[in-house]
PDB file of N, CA and C in Angstrom:
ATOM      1  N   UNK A   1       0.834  -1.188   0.000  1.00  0.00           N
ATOM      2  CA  UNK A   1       0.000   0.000   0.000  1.00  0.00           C
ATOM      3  C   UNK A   1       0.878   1.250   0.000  1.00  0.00           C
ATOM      4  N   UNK A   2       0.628   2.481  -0.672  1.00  0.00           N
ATOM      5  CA  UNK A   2       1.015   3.664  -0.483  1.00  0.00           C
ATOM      6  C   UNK A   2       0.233   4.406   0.420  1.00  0.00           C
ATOM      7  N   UNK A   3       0.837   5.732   1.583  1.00  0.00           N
ATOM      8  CA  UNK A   3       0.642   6.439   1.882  1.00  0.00           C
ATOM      9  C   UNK A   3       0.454   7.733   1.511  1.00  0.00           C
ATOM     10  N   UNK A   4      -0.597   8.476   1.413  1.00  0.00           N
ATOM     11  CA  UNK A   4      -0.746   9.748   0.753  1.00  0.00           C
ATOM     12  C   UNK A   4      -1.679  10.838   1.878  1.00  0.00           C
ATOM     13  N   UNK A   5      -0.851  12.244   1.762  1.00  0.00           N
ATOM     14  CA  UNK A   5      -1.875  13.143   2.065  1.00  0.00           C
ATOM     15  C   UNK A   5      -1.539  14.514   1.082  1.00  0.00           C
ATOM     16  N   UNK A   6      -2.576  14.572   1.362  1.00  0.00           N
ATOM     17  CA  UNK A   6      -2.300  16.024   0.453  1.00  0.00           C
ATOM     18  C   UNK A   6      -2.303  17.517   1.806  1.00  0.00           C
ATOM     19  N   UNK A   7      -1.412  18.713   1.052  1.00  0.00           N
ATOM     20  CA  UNK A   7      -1.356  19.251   1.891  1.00  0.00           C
ATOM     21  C   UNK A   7      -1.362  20.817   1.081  1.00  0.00           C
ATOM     22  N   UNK A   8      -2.502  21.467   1.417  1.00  0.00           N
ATOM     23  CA  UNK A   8      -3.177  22.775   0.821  1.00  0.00           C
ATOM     24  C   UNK A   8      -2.437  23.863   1.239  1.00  0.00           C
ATOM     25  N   UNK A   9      -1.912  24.694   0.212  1.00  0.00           N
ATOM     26  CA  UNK A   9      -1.560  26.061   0.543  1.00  0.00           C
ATOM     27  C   UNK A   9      -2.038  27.324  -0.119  1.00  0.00           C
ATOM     28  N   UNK A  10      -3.101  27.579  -0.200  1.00  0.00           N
ATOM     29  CA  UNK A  10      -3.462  28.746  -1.264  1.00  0.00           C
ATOM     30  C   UNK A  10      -3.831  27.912  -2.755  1.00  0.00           C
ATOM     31  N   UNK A  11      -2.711  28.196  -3.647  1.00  0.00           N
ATOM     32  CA  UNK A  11      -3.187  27.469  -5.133  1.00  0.00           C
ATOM     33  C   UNK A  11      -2.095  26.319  -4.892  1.00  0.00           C
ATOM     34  N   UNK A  12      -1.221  25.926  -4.294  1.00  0.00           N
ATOM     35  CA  UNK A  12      -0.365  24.860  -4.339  1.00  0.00           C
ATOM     36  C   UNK A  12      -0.853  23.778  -3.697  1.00  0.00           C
ATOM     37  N   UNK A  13      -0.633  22.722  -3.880  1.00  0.00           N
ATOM     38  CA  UNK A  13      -1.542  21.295  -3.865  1.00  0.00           C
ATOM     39  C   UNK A  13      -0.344  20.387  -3.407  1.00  0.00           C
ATOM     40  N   UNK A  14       0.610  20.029  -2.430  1.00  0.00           N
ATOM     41  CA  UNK A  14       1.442  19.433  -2.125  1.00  0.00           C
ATOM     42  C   UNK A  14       0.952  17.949  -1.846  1.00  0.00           C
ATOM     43  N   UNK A  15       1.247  16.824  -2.635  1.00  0.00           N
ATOM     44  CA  UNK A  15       1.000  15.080  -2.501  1.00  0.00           C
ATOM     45  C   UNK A  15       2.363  14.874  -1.984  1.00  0.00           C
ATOM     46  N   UNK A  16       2.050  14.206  -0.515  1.00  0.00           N
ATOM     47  CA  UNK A  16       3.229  13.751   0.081  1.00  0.00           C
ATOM     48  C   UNK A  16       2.890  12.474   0.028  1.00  0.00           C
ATOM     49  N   UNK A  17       3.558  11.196  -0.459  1.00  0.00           N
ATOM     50  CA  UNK A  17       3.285   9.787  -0.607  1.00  0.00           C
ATOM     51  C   UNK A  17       4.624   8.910  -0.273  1.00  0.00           C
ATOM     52  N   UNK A  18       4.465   8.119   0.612  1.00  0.00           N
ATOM     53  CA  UNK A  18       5.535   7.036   0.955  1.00  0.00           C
ATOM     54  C   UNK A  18       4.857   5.285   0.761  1.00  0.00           C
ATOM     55  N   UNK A  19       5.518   4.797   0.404  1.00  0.00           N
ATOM     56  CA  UNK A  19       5.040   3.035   1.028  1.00  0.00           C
ATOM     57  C   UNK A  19       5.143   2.863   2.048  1.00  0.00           C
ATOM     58  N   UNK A  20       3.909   2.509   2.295  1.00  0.00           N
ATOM     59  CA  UNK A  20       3.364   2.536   3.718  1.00  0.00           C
ATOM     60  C   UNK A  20       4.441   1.682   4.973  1.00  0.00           C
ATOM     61  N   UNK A  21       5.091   1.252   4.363  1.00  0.00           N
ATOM     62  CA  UNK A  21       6.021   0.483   5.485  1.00  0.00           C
ATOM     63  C   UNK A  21       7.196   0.953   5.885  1.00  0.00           C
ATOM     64  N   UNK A  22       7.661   2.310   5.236  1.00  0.00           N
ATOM     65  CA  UNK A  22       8.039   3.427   5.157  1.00  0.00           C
ATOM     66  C   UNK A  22       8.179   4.530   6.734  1.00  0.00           C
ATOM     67  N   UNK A  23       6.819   4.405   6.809  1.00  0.00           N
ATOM     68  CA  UNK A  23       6.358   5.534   7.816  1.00  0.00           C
ATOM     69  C   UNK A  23       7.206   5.490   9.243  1.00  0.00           C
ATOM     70  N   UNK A  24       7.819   6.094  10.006  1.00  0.00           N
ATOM     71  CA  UNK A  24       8.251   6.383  10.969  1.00  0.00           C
ATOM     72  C   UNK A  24       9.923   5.962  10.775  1.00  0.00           C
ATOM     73  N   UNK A  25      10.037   5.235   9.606  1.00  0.00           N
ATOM     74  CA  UNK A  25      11.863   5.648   9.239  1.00  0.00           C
ATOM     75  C   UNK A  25      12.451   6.407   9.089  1.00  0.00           C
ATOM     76  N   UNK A  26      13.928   6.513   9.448  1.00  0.00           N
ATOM     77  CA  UNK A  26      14.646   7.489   9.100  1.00  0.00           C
ATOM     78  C   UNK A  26      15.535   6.963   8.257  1.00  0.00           C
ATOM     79  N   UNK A  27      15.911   7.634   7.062  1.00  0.00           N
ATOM     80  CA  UNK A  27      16.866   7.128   5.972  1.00  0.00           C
ATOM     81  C   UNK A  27      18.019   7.864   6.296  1.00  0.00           C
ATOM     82  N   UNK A  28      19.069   7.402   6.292  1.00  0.00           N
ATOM     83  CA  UNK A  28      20.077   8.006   6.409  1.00  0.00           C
ATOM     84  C   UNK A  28      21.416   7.597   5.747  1.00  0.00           C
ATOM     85  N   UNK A  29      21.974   8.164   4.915  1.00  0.00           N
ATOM     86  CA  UNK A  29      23.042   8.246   4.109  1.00  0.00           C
ATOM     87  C   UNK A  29      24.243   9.103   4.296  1.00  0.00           C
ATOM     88  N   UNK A  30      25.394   9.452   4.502  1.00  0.00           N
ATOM     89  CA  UNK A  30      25.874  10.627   4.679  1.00  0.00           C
ATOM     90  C   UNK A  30      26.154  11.739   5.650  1.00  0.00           C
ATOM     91  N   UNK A  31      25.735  12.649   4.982  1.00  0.00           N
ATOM     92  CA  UNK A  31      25.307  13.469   5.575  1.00  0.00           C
ATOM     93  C   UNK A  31      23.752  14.321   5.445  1.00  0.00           C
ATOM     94  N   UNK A  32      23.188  13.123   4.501  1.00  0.00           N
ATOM     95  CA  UNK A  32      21.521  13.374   4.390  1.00  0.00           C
ATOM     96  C   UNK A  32      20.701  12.036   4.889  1.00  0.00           C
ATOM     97  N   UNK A  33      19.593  12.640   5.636  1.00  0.00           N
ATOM     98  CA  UNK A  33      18.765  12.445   6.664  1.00  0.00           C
ATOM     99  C   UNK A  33      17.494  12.960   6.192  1.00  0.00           C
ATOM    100  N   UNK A  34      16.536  11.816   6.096  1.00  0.00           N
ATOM    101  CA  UNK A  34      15.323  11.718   5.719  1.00  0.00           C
ATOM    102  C   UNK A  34      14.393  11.228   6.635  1.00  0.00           C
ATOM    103  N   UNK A  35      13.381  11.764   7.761  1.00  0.00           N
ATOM    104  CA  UNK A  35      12.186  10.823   8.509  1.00  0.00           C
ATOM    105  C   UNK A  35      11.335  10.975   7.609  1.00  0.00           C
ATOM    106  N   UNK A  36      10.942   9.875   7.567  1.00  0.00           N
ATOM    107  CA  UNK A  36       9.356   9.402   7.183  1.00  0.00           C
ATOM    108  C   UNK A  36       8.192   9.885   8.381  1.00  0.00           C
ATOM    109  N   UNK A  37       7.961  11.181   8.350  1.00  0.00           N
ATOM    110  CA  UNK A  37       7.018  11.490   9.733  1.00  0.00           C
ATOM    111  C   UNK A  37       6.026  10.692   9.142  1.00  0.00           C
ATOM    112  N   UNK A  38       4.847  10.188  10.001  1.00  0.00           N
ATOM    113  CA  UNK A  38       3.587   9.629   9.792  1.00  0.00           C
ATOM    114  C   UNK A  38       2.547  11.272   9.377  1.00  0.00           C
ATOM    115  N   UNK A  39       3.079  12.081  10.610  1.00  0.00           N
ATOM    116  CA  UNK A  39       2.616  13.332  10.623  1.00  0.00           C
ATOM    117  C   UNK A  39       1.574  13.555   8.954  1.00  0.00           C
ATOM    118  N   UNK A  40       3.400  13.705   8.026  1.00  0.00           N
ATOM    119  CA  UNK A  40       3.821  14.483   7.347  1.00  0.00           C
ATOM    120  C   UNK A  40       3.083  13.852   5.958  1.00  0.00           C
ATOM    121  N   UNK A  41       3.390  12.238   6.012  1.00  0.00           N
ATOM    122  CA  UNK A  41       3.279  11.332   4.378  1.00  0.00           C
ATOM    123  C   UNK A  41       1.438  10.717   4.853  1.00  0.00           C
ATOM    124  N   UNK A  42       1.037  11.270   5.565  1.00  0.00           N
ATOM    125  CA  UNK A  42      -0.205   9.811   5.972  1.00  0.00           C
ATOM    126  C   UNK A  42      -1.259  10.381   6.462  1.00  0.00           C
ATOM    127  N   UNK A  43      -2.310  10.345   5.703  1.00  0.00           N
ATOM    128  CA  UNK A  43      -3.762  10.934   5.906  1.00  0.00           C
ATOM    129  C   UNK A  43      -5.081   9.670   5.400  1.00  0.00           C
ATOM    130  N   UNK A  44      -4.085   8.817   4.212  1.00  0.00           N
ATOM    131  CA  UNK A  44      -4.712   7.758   3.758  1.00  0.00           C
ATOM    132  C   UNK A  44      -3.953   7.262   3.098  1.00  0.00           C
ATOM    133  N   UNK A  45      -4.811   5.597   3.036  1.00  0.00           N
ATOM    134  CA  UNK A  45      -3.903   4.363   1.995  1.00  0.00           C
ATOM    135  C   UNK A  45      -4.351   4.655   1.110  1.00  0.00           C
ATOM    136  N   UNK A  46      -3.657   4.048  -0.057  1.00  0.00           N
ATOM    137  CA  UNK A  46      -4.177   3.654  -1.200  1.00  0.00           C
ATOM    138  C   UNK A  46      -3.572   2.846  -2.046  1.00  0.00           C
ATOM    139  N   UNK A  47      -3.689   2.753  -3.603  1.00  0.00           N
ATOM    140  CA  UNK A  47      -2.860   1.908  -4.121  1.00  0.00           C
ATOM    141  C   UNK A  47      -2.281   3.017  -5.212  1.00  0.00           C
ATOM    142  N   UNK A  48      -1.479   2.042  -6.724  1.00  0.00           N
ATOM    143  CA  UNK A  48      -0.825   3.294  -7.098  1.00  0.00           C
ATOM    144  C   UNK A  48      -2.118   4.083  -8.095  1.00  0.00           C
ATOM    145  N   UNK A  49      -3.160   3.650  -8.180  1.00  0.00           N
ATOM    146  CA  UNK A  49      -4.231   4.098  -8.888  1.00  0.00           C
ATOM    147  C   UNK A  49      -4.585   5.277  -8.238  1.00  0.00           C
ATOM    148  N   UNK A  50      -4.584   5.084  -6.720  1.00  0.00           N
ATOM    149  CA  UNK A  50      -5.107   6.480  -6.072  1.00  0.00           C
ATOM    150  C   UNK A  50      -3.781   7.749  -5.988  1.00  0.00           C
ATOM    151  N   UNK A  51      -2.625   7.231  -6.467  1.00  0.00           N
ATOM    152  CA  UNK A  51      -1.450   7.909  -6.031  1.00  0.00           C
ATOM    153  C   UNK A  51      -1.429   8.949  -7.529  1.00  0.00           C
ATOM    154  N   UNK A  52      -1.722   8.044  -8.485  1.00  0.00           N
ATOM    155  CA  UNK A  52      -1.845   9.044  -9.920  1.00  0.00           C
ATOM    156  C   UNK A  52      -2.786   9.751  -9.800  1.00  0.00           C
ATOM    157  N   UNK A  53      -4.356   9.391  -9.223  1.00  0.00           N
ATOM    158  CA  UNK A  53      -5.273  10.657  -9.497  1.00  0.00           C
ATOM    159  C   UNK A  53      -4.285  11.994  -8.312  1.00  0.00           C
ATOM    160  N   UNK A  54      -3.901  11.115  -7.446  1.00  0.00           N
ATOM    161  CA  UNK A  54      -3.649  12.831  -6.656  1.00  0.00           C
ATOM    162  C   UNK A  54      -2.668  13.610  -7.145  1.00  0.00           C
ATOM    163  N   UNK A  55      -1.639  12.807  -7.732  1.00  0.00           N
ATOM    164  CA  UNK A  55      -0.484  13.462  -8.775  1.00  0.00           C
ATOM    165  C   UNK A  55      -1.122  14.401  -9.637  1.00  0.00           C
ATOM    166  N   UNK A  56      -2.229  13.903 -10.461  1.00  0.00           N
ATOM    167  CA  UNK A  56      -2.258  14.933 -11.482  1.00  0.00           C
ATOM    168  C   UNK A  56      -2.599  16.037 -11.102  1.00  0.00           C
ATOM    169  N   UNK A  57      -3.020  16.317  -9.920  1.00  0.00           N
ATOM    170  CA  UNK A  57      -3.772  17.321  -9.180  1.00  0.00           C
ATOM    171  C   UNK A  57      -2.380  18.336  -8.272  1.00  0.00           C
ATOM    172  N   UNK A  58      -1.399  17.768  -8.137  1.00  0.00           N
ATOM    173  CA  UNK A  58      -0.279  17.823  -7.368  1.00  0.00           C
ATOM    174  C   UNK A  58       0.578  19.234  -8.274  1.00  0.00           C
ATOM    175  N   UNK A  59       0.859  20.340  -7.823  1.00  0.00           N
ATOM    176  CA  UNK A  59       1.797  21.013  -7.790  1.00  0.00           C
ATOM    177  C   UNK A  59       3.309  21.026  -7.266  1.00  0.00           C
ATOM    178  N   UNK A  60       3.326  20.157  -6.284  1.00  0.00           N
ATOM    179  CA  UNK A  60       4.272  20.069  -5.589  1.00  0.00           C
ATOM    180  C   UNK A  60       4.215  18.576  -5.122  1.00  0.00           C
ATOM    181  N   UNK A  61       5.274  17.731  -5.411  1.00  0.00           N
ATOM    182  CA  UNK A  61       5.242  16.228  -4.364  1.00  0.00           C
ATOM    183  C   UNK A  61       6.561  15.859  -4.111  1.00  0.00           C
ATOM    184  N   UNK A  62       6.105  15.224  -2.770  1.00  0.00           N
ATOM    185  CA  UNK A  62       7.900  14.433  -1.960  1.00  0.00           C
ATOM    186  C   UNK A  62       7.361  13.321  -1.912  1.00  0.00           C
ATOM    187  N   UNK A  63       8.121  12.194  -2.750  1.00  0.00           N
ATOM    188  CA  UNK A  63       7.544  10.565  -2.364  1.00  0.00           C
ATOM    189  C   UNK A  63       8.742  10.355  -2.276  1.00  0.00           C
ATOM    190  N   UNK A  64       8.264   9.323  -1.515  1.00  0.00           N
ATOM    191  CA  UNK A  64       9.583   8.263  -0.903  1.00  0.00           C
ATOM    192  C   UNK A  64       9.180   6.481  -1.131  1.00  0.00           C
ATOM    193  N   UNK A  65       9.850   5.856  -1.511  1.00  0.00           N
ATOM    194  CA  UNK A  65       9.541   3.982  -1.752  1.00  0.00           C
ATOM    195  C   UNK A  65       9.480   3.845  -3.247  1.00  0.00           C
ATOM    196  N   UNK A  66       9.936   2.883  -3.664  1.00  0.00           N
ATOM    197  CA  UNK A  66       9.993   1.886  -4.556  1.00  0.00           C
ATOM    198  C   UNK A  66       8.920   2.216  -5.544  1.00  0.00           C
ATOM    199  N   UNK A  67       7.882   1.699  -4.587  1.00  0.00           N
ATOM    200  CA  UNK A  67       6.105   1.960  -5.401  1.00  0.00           C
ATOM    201  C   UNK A  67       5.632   3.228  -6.029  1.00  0.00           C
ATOM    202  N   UNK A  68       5.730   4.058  -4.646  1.00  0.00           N
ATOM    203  CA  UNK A  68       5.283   5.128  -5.245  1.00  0.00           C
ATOM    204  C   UNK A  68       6.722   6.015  -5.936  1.00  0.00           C
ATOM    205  N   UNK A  69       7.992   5.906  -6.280  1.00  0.00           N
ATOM    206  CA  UNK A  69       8.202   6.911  -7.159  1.00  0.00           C
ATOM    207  C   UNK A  69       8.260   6.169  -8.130  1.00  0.00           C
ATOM    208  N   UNK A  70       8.024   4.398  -8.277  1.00  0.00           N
ATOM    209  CA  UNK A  70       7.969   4.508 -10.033  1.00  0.00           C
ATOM    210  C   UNK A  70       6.662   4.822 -10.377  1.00  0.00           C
ATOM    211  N   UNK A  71       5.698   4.698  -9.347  1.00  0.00           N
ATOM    212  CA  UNK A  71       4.530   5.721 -10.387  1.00  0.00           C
ATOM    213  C   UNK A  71       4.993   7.116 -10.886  1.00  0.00           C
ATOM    214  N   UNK A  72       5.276   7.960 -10.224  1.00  0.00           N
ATOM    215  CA  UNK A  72       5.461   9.595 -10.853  1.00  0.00           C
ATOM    216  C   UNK A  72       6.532   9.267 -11.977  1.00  0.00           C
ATOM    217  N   UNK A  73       7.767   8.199 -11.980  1.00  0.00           N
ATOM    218  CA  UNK A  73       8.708   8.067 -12.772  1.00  0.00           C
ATOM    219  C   UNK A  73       7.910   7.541 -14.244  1.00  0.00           C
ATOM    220  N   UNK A  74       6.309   6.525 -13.824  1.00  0.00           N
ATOM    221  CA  UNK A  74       5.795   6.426 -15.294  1.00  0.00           C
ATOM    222  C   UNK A  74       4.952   7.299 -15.971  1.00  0.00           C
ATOM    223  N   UNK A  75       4.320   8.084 -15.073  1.00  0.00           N
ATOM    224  CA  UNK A  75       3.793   9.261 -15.373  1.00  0.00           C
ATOM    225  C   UNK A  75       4.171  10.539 -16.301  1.00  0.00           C
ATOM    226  N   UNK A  76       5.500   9.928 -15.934  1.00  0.00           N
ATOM    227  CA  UNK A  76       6.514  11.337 -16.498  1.00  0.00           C
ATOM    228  C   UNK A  76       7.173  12.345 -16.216  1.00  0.00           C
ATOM    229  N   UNK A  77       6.214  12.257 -14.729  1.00  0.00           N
ATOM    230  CA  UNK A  77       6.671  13.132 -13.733  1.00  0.00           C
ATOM    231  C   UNK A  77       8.123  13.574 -13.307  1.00  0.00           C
ATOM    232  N   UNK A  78       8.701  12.441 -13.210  1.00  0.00           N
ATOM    233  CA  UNK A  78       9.747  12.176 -12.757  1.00  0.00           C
ATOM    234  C   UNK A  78      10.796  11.676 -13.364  1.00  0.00           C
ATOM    235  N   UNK A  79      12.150  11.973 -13.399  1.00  0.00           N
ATOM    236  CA  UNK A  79      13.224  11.748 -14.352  1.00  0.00           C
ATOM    237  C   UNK A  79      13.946  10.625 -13.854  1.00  0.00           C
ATOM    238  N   UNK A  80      13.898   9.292 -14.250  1.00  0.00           N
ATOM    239  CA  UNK A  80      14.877   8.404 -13.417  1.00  0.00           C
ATOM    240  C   UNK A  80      16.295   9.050 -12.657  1.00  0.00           C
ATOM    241  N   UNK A  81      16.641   9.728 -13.856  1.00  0.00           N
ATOM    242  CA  UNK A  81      18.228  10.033 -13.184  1.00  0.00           C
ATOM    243  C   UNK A  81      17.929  11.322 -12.219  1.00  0.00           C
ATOM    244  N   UNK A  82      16.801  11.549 -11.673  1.00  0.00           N
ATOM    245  CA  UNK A  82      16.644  12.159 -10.765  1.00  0.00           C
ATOM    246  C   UNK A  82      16.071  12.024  -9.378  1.00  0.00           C
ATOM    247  N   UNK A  83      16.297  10.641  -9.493  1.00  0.00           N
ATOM    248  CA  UNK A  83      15.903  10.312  -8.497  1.00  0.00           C
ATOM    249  C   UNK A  83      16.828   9.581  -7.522  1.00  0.00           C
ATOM    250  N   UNK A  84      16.945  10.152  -6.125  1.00  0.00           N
ATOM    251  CA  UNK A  84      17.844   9.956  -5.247  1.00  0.00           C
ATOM    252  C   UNK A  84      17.397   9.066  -4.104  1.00  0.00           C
ATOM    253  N   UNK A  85      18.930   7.909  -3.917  1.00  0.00           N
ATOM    254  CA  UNK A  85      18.638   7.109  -3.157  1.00  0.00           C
ATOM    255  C   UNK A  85      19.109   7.380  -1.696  1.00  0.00           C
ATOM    256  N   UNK A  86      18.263   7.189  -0.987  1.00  0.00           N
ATOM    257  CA  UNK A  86      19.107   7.147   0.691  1.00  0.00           C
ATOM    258  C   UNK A  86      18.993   5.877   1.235  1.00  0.00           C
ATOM    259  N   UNK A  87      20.011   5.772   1.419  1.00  0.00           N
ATOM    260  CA  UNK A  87      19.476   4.063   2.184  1.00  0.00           C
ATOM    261  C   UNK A  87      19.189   3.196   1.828  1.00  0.00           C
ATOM    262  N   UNK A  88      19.041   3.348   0.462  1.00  0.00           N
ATOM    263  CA  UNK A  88      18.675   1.951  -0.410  1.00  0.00           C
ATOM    264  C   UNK A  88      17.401   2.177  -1.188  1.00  0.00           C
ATOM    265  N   UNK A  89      16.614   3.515  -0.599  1.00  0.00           N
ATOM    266  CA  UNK A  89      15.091   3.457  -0.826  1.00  0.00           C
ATOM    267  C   UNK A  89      15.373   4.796  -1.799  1.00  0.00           C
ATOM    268  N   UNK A  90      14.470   5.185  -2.889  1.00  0.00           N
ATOM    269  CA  UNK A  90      14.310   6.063  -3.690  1.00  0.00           C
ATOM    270  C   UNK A  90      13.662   7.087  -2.956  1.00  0.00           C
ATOM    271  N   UNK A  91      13.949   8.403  -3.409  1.00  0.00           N
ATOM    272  CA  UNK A  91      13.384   9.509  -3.244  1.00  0.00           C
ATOM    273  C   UNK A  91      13.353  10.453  -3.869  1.00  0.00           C
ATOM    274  N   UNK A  92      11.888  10.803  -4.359  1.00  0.00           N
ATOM    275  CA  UNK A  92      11.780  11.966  -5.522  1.00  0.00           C
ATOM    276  C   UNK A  92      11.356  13.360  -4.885  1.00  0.00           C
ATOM    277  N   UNK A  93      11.521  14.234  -5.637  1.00  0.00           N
ATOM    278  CA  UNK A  93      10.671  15.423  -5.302  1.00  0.00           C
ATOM    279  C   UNK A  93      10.137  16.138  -6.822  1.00  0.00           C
ATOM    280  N   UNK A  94       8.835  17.039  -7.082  1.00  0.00           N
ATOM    281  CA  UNK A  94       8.359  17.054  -8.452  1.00  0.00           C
ATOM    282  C   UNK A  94       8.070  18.691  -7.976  1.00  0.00           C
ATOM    283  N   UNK A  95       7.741  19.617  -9.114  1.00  0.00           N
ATOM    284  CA  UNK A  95       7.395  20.693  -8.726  1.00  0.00           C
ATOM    285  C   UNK A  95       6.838  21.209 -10.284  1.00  0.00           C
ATOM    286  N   UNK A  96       5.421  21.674 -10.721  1.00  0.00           N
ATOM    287  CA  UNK A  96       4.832  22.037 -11.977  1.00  0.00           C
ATOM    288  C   UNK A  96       5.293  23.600 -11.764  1.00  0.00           C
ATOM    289  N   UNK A  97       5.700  24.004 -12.769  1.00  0.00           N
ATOM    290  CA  UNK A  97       5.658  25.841 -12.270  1.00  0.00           C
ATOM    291  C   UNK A  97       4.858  26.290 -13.479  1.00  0.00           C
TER     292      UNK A  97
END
């Protein structure tokens, strides 16, 4: 399952999405450091069907897991070679301007 919430700012539409098994990790590589707040990625499950409708709607997204960034990566959203690993786990970020 993926984790998704969306998070409203005026006209910006932020989809924060992790795999759900994800939630309360910290990735750590380096000198970069990633938590998975529950806070932050988790308002609801879904699968990757529900992760594309909220994408298209998405101005802004931080996913983290396997699942959910090869959805945005098939979407288009997302550039393979832009996508950064910590820890073993992928992590994207997307932004429409």
């Amino acid at each position: 399952m993926i984790s998704l919430k969306i998070h409203r700012r005026g006209p910006e539409h932020l989809v924060a999405a992790c795999d759900s098994e994800l939630l309360g990790r910290t990735l750590a590589e380096g000198k970069v450091r990633l938590t998975v707040h529950r806070s932050f990625y988790h308002a609801e499950e879904g699968d990757s069907e529900a992760l594309r409708s909220r994408l298209q709607m998405a101005t802004i997204a931080n996913l983290v897991g396997e699942r959910t960034v090869a959805v945005a990566v098939e979407m288009g959203l997302v550039e393979e070679d832009c996508v950064m690993i910590i820890d073993g786990v992928p992590h994207a970020q997307m932004a429409r301007l």
